[in-house]
PDB file of N, CA and C in Angstrom:
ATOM      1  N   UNK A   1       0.849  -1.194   0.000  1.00  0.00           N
ATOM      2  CA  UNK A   1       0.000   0.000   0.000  1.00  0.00           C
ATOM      3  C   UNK A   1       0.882   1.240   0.000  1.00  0.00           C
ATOM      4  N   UNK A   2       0.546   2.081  -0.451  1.00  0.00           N
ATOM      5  CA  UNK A   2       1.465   3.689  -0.628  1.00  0.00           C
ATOM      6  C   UNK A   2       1.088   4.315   0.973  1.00  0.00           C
ATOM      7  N   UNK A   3       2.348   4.594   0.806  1.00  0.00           N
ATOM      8  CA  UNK A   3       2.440   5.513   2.132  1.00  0.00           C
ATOM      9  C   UNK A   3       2.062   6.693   1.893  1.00  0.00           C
ATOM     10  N   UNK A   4       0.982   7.168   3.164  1.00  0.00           N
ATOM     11  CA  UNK A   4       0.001   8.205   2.703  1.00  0.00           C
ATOM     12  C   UNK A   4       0.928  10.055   2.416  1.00  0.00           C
ATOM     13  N   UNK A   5       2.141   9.715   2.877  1.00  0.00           N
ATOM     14  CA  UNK A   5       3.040  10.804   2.682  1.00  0.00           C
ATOM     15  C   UNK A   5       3.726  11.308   1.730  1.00  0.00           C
ATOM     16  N   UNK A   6       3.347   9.962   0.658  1.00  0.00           N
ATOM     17  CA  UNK A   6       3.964  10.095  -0.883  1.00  0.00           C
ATOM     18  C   UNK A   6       2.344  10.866  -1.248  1.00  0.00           C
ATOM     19  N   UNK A   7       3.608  11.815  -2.408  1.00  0.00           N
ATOM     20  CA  UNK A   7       2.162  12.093  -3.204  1.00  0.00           C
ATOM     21  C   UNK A   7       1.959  11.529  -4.559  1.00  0.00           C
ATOM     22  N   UNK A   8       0.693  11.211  -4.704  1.00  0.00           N
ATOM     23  CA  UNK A   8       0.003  10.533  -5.368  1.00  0.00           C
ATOM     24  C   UNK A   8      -0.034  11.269  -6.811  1.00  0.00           C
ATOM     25  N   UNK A   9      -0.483  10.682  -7.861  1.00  0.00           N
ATOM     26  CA  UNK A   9      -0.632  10.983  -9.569  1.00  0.00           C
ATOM     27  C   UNK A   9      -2.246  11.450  -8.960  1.00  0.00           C
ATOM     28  N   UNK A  10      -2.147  13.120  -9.388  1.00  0.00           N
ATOM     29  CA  UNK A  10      -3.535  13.447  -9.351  1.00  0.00           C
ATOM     30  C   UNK A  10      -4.640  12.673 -10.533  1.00  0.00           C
ATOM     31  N   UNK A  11      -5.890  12.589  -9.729  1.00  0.00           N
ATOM     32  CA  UNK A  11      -6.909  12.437 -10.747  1.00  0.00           C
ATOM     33  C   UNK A  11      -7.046  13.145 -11.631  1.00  0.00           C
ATOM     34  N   UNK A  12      -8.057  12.855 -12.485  1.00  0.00           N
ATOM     35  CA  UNK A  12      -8.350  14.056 -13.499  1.00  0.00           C
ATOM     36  C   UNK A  12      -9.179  14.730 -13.051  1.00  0.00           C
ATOM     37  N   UNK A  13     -10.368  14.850 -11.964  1.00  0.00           N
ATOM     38  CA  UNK A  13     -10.777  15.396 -11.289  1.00  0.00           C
ATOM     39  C   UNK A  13     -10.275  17.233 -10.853  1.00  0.00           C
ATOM     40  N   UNK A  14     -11.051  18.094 -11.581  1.00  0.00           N
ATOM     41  CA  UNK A  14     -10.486  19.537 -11.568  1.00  0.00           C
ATOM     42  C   UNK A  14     -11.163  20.394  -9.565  1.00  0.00           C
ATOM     43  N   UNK A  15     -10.410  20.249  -9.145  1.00  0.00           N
ATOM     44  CA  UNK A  15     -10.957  21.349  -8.075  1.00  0.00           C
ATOM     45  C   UNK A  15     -11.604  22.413  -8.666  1.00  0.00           C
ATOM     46  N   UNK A  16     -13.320  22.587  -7.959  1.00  0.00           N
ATOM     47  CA  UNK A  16     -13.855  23.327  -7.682  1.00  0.00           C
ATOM     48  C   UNK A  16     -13.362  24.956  -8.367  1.00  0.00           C
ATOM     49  N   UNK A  17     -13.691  25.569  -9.678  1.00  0.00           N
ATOM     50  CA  UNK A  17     -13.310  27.145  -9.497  1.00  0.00           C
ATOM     51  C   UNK A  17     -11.740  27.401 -10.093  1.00  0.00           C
ATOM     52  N   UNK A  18     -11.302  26.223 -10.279  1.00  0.00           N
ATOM     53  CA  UNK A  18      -9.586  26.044 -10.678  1.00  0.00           C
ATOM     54  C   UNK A  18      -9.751  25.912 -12.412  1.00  0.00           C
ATOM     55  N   UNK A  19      -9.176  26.964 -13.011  1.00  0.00           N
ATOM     56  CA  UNK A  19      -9.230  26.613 -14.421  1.00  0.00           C
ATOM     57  C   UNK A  19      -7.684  26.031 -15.051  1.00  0.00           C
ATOM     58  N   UNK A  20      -8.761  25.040 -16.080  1.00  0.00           N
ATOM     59  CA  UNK A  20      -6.939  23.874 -16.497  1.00  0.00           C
ATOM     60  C   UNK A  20      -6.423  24.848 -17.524  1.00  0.00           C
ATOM     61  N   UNK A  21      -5.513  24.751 -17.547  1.00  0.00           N
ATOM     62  CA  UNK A  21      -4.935  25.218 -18.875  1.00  0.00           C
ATOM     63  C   UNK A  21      -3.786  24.830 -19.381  1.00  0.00           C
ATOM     64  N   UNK A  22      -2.977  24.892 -20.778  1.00  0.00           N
ATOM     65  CA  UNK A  22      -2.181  24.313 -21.161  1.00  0.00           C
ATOM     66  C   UNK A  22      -1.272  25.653 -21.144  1.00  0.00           C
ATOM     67  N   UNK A  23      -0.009  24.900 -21.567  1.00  0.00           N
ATOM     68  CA  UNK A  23       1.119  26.630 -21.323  1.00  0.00           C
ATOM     69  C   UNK A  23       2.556  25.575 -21.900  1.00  0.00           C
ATOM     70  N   UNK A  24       2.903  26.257 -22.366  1.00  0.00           N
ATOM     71  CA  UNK A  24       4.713  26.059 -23.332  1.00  0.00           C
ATOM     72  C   UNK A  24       5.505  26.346 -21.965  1.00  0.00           C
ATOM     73  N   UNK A  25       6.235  25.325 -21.559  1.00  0.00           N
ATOM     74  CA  UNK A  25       7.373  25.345 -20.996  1.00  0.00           C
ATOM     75  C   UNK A  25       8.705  25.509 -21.509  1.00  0.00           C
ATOM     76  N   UNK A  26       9.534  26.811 -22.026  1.00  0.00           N
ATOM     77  CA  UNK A  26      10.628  26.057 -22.303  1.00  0.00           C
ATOM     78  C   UNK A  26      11.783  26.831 -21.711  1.00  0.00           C
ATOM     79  N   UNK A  27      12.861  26.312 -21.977  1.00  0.00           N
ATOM     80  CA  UNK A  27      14.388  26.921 -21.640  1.00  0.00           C
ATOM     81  C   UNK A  27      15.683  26.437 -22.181  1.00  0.00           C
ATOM     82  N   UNK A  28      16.376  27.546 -22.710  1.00  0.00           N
ATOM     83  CA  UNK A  28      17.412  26.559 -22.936  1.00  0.00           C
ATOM     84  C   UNK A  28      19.105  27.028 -22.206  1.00  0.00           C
ATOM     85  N   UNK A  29      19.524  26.454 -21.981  1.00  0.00           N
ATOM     86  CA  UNK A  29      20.499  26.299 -20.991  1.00  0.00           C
ATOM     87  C   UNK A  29      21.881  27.168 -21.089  1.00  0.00           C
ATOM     88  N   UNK A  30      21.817  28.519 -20.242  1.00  0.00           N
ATOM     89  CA  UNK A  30      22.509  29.338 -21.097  1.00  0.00           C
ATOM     90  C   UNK A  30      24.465  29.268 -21.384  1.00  0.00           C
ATOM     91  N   UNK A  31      24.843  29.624 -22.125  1.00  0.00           N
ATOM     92  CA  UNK A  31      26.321  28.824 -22.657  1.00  0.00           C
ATOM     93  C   UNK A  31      27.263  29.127 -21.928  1.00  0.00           C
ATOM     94  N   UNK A  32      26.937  29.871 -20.389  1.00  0.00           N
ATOM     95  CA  UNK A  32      28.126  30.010 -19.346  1.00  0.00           C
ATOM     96  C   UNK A  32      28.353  28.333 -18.471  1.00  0.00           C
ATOM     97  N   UNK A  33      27.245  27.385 -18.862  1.00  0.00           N
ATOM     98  CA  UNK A  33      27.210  25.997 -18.437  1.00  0.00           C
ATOM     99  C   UNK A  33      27.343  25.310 -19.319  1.00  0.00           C
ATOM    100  N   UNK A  34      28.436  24.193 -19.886  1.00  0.00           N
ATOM    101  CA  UNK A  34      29.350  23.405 -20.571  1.00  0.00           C
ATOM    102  C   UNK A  34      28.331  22.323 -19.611  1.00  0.00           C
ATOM    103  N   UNK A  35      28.058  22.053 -18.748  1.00  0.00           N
ATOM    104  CA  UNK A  35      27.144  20.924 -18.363  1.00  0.00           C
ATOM    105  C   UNK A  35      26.554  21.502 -17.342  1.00  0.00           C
ATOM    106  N   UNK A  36      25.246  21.006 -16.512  1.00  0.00           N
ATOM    107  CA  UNK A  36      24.640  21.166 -15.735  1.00  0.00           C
ATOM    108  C   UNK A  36      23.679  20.039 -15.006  1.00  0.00           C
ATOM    109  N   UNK A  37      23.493  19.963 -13.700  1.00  0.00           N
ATOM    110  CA  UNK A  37      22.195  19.632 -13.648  1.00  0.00           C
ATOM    111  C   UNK A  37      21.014  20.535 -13.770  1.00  0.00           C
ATOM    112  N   UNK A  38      19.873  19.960 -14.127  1.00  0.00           N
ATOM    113  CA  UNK A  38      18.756  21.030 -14.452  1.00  0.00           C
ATOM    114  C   UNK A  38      17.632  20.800 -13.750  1.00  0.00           C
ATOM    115  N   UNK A  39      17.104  20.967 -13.119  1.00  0.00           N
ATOM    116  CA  UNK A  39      15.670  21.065 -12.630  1.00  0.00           C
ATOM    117  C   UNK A  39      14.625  22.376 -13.211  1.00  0.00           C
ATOM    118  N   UNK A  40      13.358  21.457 -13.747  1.00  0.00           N
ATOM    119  CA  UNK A  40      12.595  22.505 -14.008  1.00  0.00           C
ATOM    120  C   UNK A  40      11.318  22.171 -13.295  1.00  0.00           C
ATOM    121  N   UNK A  41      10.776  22.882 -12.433  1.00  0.00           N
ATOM    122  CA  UNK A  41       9.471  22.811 -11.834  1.00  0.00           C
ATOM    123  C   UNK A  41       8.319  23.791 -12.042  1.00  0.00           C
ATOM    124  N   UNK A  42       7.409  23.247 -11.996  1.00  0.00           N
ATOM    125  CA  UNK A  42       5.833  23.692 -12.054  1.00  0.00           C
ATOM    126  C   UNK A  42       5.103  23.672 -11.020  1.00  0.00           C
ATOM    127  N   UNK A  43       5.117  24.500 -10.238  1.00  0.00           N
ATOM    128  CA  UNK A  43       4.408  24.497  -9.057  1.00  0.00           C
ATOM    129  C   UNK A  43       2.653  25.480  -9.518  1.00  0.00           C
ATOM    130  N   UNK A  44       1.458  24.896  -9.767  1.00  0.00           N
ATOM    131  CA  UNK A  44      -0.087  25.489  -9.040  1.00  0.00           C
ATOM    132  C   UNK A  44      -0.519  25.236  -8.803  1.00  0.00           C
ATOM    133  N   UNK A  45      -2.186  25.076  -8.524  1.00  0.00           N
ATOM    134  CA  UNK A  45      -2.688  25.646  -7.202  1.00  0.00           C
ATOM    135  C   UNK A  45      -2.812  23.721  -6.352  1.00  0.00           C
ATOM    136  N   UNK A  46      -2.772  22.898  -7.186  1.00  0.00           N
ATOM    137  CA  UNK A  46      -3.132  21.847  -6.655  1.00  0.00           C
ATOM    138  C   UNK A  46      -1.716  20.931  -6.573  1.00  0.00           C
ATOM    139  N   UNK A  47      -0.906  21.242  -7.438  1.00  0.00           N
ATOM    140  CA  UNK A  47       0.697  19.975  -6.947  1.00  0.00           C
ATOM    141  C   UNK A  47       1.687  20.904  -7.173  1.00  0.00           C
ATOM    142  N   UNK A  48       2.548  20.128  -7.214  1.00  0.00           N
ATOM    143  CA  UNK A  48       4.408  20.629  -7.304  1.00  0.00           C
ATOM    144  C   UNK A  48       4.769  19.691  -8.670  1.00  0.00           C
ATOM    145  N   UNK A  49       4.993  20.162  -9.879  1.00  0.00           N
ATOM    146  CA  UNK A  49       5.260  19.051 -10.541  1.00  0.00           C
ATOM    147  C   UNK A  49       6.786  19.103 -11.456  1.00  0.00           C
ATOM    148  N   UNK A  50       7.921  18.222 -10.830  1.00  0.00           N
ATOM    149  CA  UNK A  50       9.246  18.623 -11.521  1.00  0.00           C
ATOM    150  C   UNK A  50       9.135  17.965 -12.577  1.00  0.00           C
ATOM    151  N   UNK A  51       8.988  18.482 -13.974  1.00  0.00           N
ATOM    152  CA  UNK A  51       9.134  18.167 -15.046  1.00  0.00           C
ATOM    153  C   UNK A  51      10.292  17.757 -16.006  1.00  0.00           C
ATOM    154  N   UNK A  52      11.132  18.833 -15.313  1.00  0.00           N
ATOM    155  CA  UNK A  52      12.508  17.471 -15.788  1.00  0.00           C
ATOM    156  C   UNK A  52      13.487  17.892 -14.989  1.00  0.00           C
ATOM    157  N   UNK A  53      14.400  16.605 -14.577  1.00  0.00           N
ATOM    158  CA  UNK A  53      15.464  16.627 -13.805  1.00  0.00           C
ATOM    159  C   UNK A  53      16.206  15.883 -13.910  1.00  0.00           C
ATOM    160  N   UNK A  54      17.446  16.487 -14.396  1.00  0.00           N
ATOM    161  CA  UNK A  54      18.631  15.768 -14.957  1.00  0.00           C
ATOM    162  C   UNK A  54      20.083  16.149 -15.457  1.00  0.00           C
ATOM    163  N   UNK A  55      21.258  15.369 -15.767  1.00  0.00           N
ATOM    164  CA  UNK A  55      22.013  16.152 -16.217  1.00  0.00           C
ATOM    165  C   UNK A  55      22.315  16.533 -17.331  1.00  0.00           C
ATOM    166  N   UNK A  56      22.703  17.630 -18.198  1.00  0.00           N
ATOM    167  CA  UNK A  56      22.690  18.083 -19.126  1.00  0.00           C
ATOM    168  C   UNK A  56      23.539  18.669 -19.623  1.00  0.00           C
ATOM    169  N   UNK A  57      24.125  18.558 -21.200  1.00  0.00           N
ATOM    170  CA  UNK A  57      25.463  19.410 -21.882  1.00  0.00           C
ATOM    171  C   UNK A  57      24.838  20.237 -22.914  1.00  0.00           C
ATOM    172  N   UNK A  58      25.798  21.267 -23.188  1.00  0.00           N
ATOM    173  CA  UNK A  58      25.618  21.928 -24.062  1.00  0.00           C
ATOM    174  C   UNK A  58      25.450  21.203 -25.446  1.00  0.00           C
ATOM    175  N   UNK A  59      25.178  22.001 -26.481  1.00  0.00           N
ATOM    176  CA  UNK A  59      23.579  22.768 -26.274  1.00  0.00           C
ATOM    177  C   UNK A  59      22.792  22.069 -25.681  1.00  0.00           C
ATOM    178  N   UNK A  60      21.749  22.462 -25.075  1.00  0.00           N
ATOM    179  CA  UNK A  60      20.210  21.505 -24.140  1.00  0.00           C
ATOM    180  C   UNK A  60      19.321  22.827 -24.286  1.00  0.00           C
ATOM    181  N   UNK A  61      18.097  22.645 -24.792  1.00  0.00           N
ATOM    182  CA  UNK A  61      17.140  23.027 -24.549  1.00  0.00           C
ATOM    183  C   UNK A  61      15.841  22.341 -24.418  1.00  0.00           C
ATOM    184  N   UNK A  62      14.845  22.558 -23.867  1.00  0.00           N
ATOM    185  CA  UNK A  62      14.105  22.045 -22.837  1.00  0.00           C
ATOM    186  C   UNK A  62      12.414  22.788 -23.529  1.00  0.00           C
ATOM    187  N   UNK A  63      11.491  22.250 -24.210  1.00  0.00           N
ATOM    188  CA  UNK A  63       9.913  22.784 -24.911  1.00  0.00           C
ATOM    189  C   UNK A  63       9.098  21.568 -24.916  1.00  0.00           C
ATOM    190  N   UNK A  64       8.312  22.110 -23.730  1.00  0.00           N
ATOM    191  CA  UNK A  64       6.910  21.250 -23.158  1.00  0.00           C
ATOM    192  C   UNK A  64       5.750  21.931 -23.369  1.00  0.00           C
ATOM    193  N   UNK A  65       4.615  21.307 -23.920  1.00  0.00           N
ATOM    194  CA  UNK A  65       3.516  21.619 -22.857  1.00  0.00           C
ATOM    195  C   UNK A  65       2.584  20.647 -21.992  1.00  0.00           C
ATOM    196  N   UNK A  66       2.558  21.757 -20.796  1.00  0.00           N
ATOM    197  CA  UNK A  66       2.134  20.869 -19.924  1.00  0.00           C
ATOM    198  C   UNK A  66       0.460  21.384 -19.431  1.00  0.00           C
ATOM    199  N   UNK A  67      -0.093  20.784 -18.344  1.00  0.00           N
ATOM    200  CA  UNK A  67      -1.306  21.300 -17.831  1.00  0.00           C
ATOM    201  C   UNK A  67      -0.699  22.007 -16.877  1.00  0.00           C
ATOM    202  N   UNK A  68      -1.869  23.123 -16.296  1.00  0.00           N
ATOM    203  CA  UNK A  68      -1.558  23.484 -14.879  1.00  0.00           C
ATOM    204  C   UNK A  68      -3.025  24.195 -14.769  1.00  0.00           C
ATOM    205  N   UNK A  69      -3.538  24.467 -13.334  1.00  0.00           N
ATOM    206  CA  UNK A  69      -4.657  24.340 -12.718  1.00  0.00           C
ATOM    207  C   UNK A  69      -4.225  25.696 -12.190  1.00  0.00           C
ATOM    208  N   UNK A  70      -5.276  26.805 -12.397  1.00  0.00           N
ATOM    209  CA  UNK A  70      -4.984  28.084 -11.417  1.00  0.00           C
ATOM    210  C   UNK A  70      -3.710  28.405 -11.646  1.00  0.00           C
ATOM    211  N   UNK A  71      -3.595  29.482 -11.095  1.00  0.00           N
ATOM    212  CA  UNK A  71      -2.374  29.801 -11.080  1.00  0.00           C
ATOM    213  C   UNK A  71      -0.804  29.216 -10.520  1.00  0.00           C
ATOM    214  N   UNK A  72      -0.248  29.152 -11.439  1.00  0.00           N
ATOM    215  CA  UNK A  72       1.057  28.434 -11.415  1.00  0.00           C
ATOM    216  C   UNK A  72       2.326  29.693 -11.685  1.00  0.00           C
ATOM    217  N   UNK A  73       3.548  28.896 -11.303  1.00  0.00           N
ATOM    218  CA  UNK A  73       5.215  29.793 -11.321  1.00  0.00           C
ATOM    219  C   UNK A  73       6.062  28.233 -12.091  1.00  0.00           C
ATOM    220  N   UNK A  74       7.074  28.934 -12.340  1.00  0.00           N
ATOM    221  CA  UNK A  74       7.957  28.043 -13.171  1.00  0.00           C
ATOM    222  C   UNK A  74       9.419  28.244 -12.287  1.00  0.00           C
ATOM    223  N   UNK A  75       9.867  27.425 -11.867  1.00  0.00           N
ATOM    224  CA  UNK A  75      11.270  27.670 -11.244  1.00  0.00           C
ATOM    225  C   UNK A  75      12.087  26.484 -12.214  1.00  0.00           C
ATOM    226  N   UNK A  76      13.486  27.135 -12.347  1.00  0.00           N
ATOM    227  CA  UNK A  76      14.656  26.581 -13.018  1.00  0.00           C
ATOM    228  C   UNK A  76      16.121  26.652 -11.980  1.00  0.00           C
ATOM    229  N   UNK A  77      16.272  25.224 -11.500  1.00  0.00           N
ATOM    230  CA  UNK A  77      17.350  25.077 -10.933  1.00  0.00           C
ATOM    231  C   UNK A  77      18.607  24.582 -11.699  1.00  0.00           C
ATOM    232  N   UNK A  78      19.536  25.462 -11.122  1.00  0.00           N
ATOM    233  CA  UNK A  78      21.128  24.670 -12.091  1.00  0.00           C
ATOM    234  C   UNK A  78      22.160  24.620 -11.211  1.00  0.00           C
ATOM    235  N   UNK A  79      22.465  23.378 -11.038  1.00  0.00           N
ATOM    236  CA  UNK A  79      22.893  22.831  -9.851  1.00  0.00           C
ATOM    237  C   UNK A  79      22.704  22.638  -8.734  1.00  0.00           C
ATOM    238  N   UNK A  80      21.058  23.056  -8.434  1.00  0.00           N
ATOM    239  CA  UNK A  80      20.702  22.671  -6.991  1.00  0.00           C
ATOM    240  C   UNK A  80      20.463  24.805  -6.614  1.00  0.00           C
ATOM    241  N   UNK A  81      20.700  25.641  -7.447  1.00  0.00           N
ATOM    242  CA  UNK A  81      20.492  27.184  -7.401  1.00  0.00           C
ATOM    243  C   UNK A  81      19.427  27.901  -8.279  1.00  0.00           C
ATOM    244  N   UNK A  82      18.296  28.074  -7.579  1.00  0.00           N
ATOM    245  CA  UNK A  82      17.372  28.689  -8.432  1.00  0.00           C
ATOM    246  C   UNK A  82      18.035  29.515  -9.283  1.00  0.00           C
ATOM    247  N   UNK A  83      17.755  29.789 -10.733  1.00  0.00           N
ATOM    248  CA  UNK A  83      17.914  30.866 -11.514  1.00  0.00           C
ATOM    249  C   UNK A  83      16.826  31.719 -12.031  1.00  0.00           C
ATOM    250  N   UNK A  84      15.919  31.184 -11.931  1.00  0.00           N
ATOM    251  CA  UNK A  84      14.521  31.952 -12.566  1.00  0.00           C
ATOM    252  C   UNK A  84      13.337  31.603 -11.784  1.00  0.00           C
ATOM    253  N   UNK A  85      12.208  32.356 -11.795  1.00  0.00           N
ATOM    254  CA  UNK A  85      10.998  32.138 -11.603  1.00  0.00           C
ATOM    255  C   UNK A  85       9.838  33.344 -12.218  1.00  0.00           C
ATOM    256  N   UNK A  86       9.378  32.478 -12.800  1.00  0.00           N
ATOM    257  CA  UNK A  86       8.159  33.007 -13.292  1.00  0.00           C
ATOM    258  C   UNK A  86       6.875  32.748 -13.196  1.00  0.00           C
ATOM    259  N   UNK A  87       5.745  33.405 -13.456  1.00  0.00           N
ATOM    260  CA  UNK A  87       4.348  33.065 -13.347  1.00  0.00           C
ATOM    261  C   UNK A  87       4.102  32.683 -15.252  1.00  0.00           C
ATOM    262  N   UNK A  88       3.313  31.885 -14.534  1.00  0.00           N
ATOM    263  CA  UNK A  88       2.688  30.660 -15.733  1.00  0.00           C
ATOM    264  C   UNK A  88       1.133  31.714 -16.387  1.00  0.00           C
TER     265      UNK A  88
END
């Protein structure tokens, strides 16, 4: 049985008043990093969702789309150091 502390693959089930929407994720990895790790996250109103995390060489660029519910931000980590955040 899952431990109730993991989080779970949301339903498709939309909260109440929360509008879905789709949105272009992208980035590409700027050329002062010869390699990196990358984290890109999607945090709204209902999960946290890291969309990719991994290591990466030049050139790397990174074009999704994803869902997100209400309002959402985009954070980009490189090496474990936020570099960006934005609203979705």
């Amino acid at each position: 049985t899952p431990n109730p502390a993991t989080p779970t693959t949301p339903t498709p089930q939309t909260p109440t008043g929360l509008q879905e929407r789709r949105v272009n994720v992208s980035y590409t990895l700027p050329p002062e990093y010869p390699n990196a790790v990358v984290q890109i996250i999607v945090q709204d109103e209902t999960q946290v969702n890291t969309v990719f995390e991994g290591p990466v060489q030049q050139p790397w660029s990174f074009n999704e789309e994803i869902v997100v519910r209400g309002a959402a931000t985009l954070r980009i980590l490189i090496n474990g150091q936020q570099v960006l955040e934005n609203p979705l």
